[in-house]
N, C-alpha and C. Protein backbone atom coordinates (compact mmCIF):
# COMPACT_ATOMS: atom_id res chain seq x y z
N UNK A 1 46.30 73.14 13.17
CA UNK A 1 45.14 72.54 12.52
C UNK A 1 43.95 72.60 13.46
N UNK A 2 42.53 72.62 12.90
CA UNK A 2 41.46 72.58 13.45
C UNK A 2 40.47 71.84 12.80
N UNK A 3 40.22 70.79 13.50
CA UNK A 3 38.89 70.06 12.99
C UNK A 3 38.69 69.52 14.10
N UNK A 4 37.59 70.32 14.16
CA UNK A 4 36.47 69.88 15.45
C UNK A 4 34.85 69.79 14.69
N UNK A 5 34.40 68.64 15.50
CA UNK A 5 32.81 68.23 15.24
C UNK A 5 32.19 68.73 16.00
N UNK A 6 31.02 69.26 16.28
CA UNK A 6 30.12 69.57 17.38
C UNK A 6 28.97 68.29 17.02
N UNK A 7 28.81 68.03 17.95
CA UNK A 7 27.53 66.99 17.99
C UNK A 7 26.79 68.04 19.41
N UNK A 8 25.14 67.15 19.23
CA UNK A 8 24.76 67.78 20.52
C UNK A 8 22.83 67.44 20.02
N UNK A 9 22.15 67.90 20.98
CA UNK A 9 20.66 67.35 20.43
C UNK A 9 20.23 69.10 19.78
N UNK A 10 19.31 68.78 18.93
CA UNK A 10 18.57 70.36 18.23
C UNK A 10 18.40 71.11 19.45
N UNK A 11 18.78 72.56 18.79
CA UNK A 11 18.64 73.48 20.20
C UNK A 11 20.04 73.57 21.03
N UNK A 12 20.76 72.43 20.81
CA UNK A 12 22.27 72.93 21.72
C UNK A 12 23.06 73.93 21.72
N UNK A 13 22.36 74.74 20.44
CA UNK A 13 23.70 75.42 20.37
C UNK A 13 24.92 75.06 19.52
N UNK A 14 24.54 74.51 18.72
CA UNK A 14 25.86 73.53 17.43
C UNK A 14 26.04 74.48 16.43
N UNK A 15 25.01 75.17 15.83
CA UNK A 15 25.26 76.24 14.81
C UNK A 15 26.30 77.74 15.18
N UNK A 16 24.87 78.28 16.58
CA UNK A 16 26.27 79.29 17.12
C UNK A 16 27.23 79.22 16.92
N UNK A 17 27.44 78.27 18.22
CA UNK A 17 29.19 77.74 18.38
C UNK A 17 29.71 77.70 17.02
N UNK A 18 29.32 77.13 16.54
CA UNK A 18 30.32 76.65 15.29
C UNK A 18 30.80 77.90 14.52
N UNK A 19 29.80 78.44 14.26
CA UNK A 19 30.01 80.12 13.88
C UNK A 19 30.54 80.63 14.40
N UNK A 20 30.82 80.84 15.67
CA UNK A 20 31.98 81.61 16.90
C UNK A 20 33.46 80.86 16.68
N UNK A 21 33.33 79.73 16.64
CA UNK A 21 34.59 79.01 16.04
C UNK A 21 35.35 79.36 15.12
N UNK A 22 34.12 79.03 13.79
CA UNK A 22 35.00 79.42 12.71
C UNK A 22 35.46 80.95 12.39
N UNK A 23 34.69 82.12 13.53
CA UNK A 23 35.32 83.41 13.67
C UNK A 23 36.75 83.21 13.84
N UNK A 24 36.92 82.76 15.14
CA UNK A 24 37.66 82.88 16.20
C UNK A 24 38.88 82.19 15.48
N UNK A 25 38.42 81.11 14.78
CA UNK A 25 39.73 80.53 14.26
C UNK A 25 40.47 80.30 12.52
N UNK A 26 39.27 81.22 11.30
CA UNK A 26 39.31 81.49 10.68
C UNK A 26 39.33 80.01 9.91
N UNK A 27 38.74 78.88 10.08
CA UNK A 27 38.06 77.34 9.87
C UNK A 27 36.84 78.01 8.96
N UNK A 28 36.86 77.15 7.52
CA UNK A 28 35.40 76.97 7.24
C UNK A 28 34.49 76.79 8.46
N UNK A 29 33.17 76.59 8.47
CA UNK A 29 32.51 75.83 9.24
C UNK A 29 31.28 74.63 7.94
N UNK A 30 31.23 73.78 8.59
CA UNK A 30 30.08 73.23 7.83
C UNK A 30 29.17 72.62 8.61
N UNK A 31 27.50 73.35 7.91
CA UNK A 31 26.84 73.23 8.99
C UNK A 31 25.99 72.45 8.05
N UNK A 32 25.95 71.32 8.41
CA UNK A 32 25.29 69.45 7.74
C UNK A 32 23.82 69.65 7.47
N UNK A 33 23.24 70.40 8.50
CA UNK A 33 21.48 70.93 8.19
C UNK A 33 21.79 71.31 7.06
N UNK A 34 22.56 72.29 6.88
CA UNK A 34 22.34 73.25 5.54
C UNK A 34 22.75 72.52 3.79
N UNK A 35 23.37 71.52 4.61
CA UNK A 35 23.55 70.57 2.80
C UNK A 35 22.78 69.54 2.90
N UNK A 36 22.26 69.17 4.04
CA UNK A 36 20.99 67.81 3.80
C UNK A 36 19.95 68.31 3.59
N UNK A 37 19.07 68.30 2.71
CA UNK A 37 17.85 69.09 2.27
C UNK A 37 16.31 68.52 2.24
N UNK A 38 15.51 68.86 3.17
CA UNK A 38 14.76 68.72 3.60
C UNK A 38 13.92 68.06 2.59
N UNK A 39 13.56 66.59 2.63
CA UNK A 39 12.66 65.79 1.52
C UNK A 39 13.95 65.29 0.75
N UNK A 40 15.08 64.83 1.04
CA UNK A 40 15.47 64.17 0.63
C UNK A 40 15.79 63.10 1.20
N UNK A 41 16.21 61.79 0.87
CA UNK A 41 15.82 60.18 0.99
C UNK A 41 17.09 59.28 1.04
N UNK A 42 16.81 58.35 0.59
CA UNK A 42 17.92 57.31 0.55
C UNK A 42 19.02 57.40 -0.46
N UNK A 43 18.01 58.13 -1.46
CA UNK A 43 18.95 57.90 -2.90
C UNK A 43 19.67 59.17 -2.79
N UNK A 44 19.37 60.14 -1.76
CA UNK A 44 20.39 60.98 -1.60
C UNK A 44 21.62 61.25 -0.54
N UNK A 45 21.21 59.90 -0.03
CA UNK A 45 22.76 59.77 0.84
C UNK A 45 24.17 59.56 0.52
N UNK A 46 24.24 59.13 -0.69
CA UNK A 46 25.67 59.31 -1.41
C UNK A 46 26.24 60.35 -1.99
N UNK A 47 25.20 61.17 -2.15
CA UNK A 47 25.64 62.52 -2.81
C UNK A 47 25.79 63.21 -1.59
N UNK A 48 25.28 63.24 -0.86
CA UNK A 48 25.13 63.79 1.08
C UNK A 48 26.85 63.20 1.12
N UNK A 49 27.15 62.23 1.25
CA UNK A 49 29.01 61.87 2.06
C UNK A 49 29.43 62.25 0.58
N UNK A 50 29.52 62.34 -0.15
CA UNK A 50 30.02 62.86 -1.50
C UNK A 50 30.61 64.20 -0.76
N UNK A 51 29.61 65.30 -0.43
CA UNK A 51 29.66 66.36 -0.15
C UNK A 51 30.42 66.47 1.06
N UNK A 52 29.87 65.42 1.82
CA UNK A 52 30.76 65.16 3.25
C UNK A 52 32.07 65.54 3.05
N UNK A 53 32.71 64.28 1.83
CA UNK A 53 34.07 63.96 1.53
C UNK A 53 34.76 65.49 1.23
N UNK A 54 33.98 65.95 0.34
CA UNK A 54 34.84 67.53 0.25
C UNK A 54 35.06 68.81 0.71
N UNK A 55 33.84 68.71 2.11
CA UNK A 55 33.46 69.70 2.67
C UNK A 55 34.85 69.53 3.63
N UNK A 56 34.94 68.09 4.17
CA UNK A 56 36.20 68.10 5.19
C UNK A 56 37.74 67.38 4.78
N UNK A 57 37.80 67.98 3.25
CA UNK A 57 39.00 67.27 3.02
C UNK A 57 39.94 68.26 3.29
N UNK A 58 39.71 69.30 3.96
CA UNK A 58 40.49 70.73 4.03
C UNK A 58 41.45 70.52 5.67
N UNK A 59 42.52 71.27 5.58
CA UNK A 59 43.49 71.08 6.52
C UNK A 59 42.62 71.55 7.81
N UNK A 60 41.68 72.39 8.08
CA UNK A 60 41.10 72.78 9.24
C UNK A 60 39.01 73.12 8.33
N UNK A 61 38.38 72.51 9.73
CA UNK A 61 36.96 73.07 9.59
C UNK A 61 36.34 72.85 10.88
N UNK A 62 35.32 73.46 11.44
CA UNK A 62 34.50 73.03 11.76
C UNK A 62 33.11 72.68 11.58
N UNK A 63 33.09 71.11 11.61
CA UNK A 63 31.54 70.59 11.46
C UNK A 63 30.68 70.62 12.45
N UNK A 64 29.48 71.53 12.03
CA UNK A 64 28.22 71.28 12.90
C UNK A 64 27.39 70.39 12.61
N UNK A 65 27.15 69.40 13.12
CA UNK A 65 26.03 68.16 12.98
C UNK A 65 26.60 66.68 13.65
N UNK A 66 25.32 66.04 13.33
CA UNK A 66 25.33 64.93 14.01
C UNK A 66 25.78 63.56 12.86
N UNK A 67 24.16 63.36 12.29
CA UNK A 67 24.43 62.53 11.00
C UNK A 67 25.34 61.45 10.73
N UNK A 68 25.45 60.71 11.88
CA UNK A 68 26.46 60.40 12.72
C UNK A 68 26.83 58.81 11.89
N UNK A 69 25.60 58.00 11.40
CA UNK A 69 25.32 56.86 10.50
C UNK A 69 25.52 57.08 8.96
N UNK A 70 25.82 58.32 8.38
CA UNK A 70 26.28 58.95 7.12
C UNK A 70 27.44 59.32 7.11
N UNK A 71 27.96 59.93 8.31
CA UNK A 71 29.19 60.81 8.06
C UNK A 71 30.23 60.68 8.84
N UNK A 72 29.84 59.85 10.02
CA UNK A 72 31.23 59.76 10.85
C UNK A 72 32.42 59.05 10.31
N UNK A 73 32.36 57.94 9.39
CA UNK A 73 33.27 57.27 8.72
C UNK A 73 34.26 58.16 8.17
N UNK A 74 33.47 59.23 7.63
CA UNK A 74 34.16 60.68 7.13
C UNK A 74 34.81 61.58 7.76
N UNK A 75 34.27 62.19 8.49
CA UNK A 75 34.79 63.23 9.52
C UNK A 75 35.59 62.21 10.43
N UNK A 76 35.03 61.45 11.34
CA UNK A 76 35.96 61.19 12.77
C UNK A 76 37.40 60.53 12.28
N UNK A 77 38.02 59.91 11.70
CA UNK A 77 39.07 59.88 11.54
C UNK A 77 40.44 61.19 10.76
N UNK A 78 39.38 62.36 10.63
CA UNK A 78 40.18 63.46 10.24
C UNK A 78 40.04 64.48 11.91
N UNK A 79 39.01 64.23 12.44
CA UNK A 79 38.77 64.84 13.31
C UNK A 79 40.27 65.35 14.36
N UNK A 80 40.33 66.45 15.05
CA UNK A 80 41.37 66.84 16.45
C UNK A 80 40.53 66.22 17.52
N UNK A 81 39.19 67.06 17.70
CA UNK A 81 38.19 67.39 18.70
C UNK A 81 36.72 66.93 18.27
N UNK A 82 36.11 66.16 19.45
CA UNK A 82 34.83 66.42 19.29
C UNK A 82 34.18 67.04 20.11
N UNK A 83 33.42 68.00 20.18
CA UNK A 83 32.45 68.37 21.61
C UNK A 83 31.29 68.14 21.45
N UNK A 84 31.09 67.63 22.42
CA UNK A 84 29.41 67.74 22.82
C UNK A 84 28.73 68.14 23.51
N UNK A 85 27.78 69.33 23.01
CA UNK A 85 26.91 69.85 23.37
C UNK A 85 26.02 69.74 24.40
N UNK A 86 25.79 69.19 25.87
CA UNK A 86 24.96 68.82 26.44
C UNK A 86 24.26 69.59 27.47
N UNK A 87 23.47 70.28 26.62
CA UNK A 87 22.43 70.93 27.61
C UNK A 87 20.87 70.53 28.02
N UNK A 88 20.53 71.04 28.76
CA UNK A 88 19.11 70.26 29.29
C UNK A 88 17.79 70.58 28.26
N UNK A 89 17.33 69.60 28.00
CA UNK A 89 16.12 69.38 27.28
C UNK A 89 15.15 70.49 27.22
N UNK A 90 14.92 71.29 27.87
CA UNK A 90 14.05 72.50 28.29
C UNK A 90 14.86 73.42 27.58
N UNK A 91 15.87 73.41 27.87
CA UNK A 91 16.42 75.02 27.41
C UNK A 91 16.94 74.23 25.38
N UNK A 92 17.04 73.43 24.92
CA UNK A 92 17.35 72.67 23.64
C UNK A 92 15.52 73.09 23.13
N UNK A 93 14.93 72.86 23.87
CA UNK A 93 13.48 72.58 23.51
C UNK A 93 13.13 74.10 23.51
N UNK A 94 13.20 75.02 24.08
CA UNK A 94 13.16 76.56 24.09
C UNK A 94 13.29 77.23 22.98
N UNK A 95 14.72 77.49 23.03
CA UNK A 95 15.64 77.33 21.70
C UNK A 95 15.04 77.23 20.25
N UNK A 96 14.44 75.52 20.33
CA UNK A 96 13.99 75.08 19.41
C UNK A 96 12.81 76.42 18.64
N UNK A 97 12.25 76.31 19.71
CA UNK A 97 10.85 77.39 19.61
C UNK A 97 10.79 78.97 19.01
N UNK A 98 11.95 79.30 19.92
CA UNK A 98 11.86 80.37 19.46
C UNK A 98 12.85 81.08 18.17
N UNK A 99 13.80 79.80 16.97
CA UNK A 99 14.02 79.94 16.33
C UNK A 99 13.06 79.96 15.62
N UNK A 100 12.05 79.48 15.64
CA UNK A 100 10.87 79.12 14.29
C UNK A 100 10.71 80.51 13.80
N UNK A 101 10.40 81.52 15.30
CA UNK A 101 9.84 82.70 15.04
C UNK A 101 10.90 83.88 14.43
N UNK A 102 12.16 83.52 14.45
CA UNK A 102 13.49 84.66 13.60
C UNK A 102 12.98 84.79 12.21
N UNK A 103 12.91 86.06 11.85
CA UNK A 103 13.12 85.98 10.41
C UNK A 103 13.64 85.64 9.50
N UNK A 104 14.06 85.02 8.84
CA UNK A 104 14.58 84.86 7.90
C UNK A 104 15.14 83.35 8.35
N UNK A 105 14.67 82.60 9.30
CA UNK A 105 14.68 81.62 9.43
C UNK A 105 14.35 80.29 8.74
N UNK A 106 15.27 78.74 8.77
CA UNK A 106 14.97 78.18 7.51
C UNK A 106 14.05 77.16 8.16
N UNK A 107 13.80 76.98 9.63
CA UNK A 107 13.10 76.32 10.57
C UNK A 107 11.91 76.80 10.13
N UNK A 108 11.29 75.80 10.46
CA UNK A 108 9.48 76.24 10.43
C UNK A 108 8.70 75.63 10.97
N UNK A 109 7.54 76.49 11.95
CA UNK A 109 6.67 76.68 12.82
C UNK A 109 5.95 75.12 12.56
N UNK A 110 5.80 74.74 11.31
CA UNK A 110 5.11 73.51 10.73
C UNK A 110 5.65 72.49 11.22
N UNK A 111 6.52 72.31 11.70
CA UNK A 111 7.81 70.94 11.66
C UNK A 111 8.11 71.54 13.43
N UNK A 112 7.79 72.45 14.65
CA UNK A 112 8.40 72.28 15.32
C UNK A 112 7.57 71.06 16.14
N UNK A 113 6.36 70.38 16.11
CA UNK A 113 6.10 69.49 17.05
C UNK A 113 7.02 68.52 16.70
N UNK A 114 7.37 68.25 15.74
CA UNK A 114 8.28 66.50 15.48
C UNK A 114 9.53 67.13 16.20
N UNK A 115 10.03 68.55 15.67
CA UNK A 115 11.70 68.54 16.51
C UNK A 115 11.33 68.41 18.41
N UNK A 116 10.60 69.05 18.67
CA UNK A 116 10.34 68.79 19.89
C UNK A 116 10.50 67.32 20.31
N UNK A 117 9.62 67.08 19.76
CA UNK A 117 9.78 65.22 19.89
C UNK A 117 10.78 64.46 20.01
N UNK A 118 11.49 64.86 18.98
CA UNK A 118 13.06 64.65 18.27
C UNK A 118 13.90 65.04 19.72
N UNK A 119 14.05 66.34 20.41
CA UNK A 119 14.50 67.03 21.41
C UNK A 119 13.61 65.92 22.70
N UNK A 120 13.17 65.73 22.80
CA UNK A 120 12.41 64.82 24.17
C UNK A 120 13.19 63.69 24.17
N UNK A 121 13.35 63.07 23.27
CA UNK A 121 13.49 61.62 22.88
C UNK A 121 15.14 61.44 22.51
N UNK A 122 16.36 62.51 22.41
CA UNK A 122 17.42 62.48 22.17
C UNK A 122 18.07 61.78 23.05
N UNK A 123 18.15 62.07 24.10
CA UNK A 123 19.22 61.27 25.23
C UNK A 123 18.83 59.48 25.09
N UNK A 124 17.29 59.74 24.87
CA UNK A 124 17.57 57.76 24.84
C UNK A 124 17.10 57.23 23.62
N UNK A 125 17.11 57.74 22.46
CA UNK A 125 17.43 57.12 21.09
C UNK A 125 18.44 57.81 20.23
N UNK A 126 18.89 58.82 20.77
CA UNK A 126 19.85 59.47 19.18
C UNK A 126 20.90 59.32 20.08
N UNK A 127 21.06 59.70 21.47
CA UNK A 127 22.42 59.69 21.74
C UNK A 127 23.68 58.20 21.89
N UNK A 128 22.99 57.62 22.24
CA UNK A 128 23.21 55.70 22.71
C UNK A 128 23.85 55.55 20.84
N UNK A 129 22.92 55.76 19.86
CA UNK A 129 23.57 55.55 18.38
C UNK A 129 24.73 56.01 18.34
N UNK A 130 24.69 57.53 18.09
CA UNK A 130 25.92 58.55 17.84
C UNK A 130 27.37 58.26 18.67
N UNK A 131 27.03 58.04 19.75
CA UNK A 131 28.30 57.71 21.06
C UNK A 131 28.55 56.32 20.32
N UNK A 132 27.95 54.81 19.47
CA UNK A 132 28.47 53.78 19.61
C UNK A 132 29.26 53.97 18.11
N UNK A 133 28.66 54.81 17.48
CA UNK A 133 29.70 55.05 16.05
C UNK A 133 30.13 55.95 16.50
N UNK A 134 30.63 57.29 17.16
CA UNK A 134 31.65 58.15 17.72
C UNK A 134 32.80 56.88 18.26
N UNK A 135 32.57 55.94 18.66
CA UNK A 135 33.30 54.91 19.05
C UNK A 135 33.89 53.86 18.43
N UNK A 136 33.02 53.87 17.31
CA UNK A 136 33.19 53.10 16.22
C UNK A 136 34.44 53.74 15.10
N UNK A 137 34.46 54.73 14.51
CA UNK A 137 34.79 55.53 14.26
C UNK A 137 36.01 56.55 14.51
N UNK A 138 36.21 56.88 15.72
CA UNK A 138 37.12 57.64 16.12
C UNK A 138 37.12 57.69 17.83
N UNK A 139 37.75 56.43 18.25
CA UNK A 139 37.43 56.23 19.66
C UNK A 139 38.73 57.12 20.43
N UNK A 140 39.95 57.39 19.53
CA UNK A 140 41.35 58.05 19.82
C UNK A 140 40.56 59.96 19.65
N UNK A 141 39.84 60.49 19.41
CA UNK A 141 39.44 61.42 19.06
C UNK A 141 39.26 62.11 20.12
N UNK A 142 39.68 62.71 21.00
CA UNK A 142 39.41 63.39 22.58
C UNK A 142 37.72 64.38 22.31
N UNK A 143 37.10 63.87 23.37
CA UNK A 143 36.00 64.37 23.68
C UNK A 143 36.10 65.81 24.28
N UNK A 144 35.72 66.25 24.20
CA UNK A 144 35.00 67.71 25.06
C UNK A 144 33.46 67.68 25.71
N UNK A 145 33.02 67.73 26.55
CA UNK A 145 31.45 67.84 27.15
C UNK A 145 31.79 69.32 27.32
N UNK A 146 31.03 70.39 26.81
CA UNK A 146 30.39 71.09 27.47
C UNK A 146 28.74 71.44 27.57
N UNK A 147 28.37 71.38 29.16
CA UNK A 147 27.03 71.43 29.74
C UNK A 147 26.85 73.13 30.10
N UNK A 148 27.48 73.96 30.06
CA UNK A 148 26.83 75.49 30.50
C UNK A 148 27.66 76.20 29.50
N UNK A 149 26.83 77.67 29.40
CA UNK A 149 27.57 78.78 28.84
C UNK A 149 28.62 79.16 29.52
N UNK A 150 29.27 78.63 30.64
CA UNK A 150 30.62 78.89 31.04
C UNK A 150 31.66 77.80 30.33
N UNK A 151 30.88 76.92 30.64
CA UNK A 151 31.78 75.68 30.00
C UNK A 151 32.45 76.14 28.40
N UNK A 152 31.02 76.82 27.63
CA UNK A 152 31.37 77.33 26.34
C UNK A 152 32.27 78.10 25.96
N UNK A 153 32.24 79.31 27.04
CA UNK A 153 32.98 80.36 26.70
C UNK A 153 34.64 79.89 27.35
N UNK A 154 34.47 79.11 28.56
CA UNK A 154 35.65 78.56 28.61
C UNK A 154 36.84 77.80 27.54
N UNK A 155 35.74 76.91 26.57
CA UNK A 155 36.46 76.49 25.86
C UNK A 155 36.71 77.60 24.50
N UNK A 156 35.77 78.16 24.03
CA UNK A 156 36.30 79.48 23.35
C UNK A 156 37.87 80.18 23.43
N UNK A 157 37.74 80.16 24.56
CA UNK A 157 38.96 81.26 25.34
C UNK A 157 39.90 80.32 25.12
N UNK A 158 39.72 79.12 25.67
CA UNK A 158 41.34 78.21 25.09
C UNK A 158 41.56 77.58 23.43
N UNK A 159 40.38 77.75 23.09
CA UNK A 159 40.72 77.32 21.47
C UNK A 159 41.56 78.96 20.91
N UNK A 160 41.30 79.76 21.12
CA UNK A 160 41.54 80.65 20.76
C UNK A 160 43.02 81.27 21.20
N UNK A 161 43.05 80.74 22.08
CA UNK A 161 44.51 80.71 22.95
C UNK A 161 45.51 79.94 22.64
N UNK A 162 45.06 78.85 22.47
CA UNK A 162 45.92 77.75 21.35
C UNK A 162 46.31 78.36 20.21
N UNK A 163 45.34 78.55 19.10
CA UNK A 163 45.72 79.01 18.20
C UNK A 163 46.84 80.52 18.25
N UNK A 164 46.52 81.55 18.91
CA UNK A 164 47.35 82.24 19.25
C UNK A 164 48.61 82.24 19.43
N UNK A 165 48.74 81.16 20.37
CA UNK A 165 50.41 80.54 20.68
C UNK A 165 51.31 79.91 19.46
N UNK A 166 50.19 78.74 18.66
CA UNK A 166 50.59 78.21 18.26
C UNK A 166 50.86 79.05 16.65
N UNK A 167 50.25 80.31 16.57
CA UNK A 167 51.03 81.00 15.28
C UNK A 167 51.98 82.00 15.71
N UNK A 168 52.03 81.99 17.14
CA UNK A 168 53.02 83.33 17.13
C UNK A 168 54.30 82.52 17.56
């Protein structure tokens, strides 16, 4: 089985990964940006864990996102793994930037001063939340930190290694 969460601030690297994951380990992935829809509100938070509920009722996925006051009730008690993403603010904030400019990108140039902001301001308002419902939630749930692209590819190599063993 595989269900792992990625948490992490915009720019970590949560989408990649998650996409390299669900290569590597043939997991849906669900990536939470892409079903919360931009201008939507309060009255659409039930249909948001609605979606939650079925996106991870499956024997293996990986979730990319945070959303942590909507959805952890959901995910962290199905959860194996959580990792978190923790890279430095500059290179999250980089990142940020130079997705705006990809084509076919769903980010936009209009909205990057607030993510920036959003990215400045993560370690001491979004993260202190997320960690006390990650705790709340699924405190038995083994953590993962990874802080570098070694750390990443390290854990790559053993998720992938696991799974290997564990079908042959």
């Amino acid at each position: 089985m595989t269900r792992i969460i990625l948490l992490g601030c915009a720019g970590a690297g949560k989408t990649t990964l998650a996409r390299r994951l669900g290569e590597r380990t043939g997991a849906p992935v669900v990536v939470l940006d892409a079903v919360w829809q931009r201008g939507w509100g309060e009255a659409e938070v039930q249909a948001f864990r609605d979606l939650m509920r079925e996106a991870h009722a499956g024997e293996a996925w990986i979730s990319d996102g945070n959303f942590a006051a909507a959805t952890f009730d959901i995910r962290l008690p199905r959860a194996d793994q959580v990792v978190w993403l923790e890279r430095p603010r500059w290179l999250c904030a980089l990142r940020a930037a130079m997705r705006v400019l990809r084509p076919g990108e769903p980010h936009r140039l209009a909205n990057l001063r607030e993510v920036l902001r959003f990215i400045w301001g993560f370690e001491r308002r979004n993260r202190p939340l997320i960690e006390s419902l990650r705790l709340k939630h699924g405190p038995e749930v083994p953590v993962v930190r990874l802080r570098s692209e070694r750390d990443v590819r390290r854990f790559e190599t053993a998720l992938g290694s696991a799974r290997i063993a564990r079908s042959g």
